[in-house]
C-alpha atoms as a PDB file:
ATOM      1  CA  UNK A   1      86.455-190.644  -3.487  1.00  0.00           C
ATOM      2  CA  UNK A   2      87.781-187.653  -6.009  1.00  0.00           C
ATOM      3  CA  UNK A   3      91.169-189.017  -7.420  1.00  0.00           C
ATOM      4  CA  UNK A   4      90.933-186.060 -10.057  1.00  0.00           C
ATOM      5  CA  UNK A   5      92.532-182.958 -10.271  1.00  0.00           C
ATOM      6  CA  UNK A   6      91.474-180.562  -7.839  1.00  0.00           C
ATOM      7  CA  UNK A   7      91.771-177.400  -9.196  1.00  0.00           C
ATOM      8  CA  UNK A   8      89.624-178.455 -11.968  1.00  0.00           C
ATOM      9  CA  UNK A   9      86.879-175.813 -11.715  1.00  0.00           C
ATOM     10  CA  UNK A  10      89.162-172.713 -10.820  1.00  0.00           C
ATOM     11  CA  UNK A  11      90.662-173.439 -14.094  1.00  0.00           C
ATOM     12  CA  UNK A  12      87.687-173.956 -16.327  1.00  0.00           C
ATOM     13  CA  UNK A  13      86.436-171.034 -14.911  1.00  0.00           C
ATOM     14  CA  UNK A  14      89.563-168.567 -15.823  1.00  0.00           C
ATOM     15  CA  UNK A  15      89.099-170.383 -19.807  1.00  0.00           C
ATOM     16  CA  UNK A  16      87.303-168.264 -21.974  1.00  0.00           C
ATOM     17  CA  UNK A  17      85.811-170.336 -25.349  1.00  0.00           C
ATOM     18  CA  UNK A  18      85.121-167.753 -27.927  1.00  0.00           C
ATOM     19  CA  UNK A  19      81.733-167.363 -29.805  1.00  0.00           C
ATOM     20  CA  UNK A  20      82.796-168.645 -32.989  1.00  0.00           C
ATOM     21  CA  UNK A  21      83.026-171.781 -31.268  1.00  0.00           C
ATOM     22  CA  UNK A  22      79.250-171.923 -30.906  1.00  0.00           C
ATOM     23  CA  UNK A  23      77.418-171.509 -33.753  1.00  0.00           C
ATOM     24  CA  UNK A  24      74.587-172.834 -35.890  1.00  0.00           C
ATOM     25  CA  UNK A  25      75.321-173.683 -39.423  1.00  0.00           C
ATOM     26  CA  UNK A  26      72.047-174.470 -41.907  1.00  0.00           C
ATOM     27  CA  UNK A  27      72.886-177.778 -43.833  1.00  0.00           C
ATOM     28  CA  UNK A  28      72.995-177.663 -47.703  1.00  0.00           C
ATOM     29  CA  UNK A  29      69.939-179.421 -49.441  1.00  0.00           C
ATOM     30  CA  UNK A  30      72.037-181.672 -50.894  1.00  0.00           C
ATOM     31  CA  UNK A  31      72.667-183.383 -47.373  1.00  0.00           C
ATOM     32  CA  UNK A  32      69.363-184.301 -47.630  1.00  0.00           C
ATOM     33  CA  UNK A  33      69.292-185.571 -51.033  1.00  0.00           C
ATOM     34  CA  UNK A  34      72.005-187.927 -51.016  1.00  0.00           C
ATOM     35  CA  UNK A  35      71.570-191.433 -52.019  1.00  0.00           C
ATOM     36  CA  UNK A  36      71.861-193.608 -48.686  1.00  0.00           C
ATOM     37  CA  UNK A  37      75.062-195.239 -47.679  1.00  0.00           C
ATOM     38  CA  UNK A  38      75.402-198.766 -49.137  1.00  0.00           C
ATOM     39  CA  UNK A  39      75.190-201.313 -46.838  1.00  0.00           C
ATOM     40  CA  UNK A  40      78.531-202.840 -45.402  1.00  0.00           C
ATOM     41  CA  UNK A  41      79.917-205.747 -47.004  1.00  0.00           C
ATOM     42  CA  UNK A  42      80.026-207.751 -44.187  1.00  0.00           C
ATOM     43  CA  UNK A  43      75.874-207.470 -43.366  1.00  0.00           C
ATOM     44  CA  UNK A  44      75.773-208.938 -47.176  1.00  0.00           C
ATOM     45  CA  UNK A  45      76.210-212.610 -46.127  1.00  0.00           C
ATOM     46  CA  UNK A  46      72.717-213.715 -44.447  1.00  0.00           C
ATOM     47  CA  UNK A  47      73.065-217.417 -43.061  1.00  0.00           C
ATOM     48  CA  UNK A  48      69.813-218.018 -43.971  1.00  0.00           C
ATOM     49  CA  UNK A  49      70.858-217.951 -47.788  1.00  0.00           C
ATOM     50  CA  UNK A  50      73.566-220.101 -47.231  1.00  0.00           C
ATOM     51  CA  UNK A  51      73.205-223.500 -47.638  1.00  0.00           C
ATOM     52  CA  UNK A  52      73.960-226.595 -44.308  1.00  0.00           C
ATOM     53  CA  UNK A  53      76.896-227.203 -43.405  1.00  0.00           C
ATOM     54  CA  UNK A  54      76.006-230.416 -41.616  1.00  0.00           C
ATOM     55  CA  UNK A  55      73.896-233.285 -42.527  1.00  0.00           C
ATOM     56  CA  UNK A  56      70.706-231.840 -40.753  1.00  0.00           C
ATOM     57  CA  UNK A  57      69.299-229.373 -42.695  1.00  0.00           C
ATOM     58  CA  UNK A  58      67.423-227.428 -40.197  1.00  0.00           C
ATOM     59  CA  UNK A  59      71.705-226.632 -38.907  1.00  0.00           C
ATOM     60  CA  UNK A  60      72.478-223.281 -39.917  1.00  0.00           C
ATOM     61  CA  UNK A  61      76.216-222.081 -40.363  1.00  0.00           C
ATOM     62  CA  UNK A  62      77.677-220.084 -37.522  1.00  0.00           C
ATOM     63  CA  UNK A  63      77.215-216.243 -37.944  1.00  0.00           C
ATOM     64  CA  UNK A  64      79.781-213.575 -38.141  1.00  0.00           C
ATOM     65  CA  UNK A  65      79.455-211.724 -34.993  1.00  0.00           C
ATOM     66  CA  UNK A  66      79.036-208.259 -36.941  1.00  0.00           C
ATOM     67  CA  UNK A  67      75.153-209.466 -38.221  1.00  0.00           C
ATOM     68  CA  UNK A  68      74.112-210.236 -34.687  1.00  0.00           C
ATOM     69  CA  UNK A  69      71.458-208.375 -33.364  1.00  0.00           C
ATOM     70  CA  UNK A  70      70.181-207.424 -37.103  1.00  0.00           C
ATOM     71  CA  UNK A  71      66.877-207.075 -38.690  1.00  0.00           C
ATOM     72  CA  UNK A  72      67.322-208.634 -42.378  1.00  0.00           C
ATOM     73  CA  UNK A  73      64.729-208.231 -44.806  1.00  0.00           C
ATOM     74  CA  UNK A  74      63.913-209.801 -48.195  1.00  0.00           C
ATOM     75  CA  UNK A  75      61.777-207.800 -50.694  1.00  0.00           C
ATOM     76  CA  UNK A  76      58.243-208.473 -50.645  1.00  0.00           C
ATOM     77  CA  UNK A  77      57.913-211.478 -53.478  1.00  0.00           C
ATOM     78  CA  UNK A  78      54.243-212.977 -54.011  1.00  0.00           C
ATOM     79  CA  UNK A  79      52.655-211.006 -51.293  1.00  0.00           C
ATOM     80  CA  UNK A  80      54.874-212.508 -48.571  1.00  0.00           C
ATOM     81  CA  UNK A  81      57.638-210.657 -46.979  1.00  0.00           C
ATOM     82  CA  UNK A  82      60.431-212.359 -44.798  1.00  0.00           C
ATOM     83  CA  UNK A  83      62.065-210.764 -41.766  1.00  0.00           C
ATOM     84  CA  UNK A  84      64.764-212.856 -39.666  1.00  0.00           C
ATOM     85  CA  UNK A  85      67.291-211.681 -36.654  1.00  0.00           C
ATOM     86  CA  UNK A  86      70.250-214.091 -35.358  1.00  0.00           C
ATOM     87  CA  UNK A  87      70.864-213.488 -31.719  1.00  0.00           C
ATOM     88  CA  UNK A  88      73.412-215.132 -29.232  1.00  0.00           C
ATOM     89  CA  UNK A  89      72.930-216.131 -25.802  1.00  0.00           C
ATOM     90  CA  UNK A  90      76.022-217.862 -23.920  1.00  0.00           C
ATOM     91  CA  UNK A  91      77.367-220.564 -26.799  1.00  0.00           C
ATOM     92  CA  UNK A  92      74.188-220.553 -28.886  1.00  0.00           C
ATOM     93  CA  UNK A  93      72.841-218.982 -31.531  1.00  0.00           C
ATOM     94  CA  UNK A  94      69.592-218.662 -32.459  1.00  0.00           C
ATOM     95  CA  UNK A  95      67.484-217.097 -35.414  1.00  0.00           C
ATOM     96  CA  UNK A  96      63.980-215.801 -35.484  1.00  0.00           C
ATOM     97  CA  UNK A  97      62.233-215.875 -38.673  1.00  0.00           C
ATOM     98  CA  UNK A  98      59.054-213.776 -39.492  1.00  0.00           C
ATOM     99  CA  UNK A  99      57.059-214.474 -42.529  1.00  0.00           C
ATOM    100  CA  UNK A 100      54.355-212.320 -43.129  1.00  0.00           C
ATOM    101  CA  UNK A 101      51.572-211.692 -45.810  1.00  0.00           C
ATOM    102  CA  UNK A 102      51.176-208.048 -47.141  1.00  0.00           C
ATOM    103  CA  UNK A 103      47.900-207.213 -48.674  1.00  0.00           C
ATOM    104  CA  UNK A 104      47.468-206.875 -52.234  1.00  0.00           C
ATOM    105  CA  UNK A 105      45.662-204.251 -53.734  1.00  0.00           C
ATOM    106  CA  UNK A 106      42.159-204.017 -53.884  1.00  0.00           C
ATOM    107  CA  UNK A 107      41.880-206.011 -50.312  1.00  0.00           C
ATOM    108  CA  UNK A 108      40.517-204.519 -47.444  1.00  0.00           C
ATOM    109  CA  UNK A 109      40.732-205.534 -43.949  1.00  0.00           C
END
C-alpha cells in the first residue's frame, strides 16, 4: 500500500524547474588529460606480499575487508604476469592466483 504523500503529483505538477537547470556543458581537455587518481592507501597492502603469520606457510594473513573482491596485478617481470583476487564466503577467505605467460616479441601463436 501507498504510505506516501498523496498530493504528490498535483504538486510536482504546479513546480516549474527553469531551463538553466538543464543544460549541456562541453568538458575542458584537460579533464581528459589528467594523470589518474593514485590508488588508495589501503589497496597498497596485498597479502600475498606479506609474509605467514603461522607456521604453515601456505596460511595467508587475514585481509582487510576494503581489498576484497579486487583484481591485483604485478607488472609483467620475465614474461610472466601475476593476477590474484581474495574473496570471502561465510568465515573463509580464499585467494585465486593467476599466473600467466605473455609472449615475447618476435613469437607468434
Amino acid at each position: 500500500p501507498y504510505t506516501g504523500d498523496d498530493n504528490f503529483f498535483e504538486k510536482s505538477k504546479d513546480r516549474k524547474v527553469p531551463d538553466e537547470e538543464f543544460r549541456q556543458v562541453v568538458p575542458d581537455l584537460d579533464d581528459y588529460t589528467k594523470e589518474p587518481p593514485a590508488l588508495p592507501p589501503h589497496l597498497r597492502h596485498i597479502i600475498l606480499n606479506k609474509p605467514s603469520p603461522t607456521i604453515d606457510p601456505q596460511a595467508l594473513p587475514t585481509p582487510q575487508y576494503v581489498s576484497l573482491n579486487h583484481l591485483y596485478c604485478t607488472a609483467i617481470k620475465d614474461g610472466l604476469m601475476v593476477l590474484g583476487a581474495t574473496q570471502r564466503y561465510k568465515e573463509k577467505f580464499f585467494t585465486v592466483v593467476f599466473y600467466s605467460v605473455m609472449p615475447t616479441s618476435g613469437v607468434q601463436y
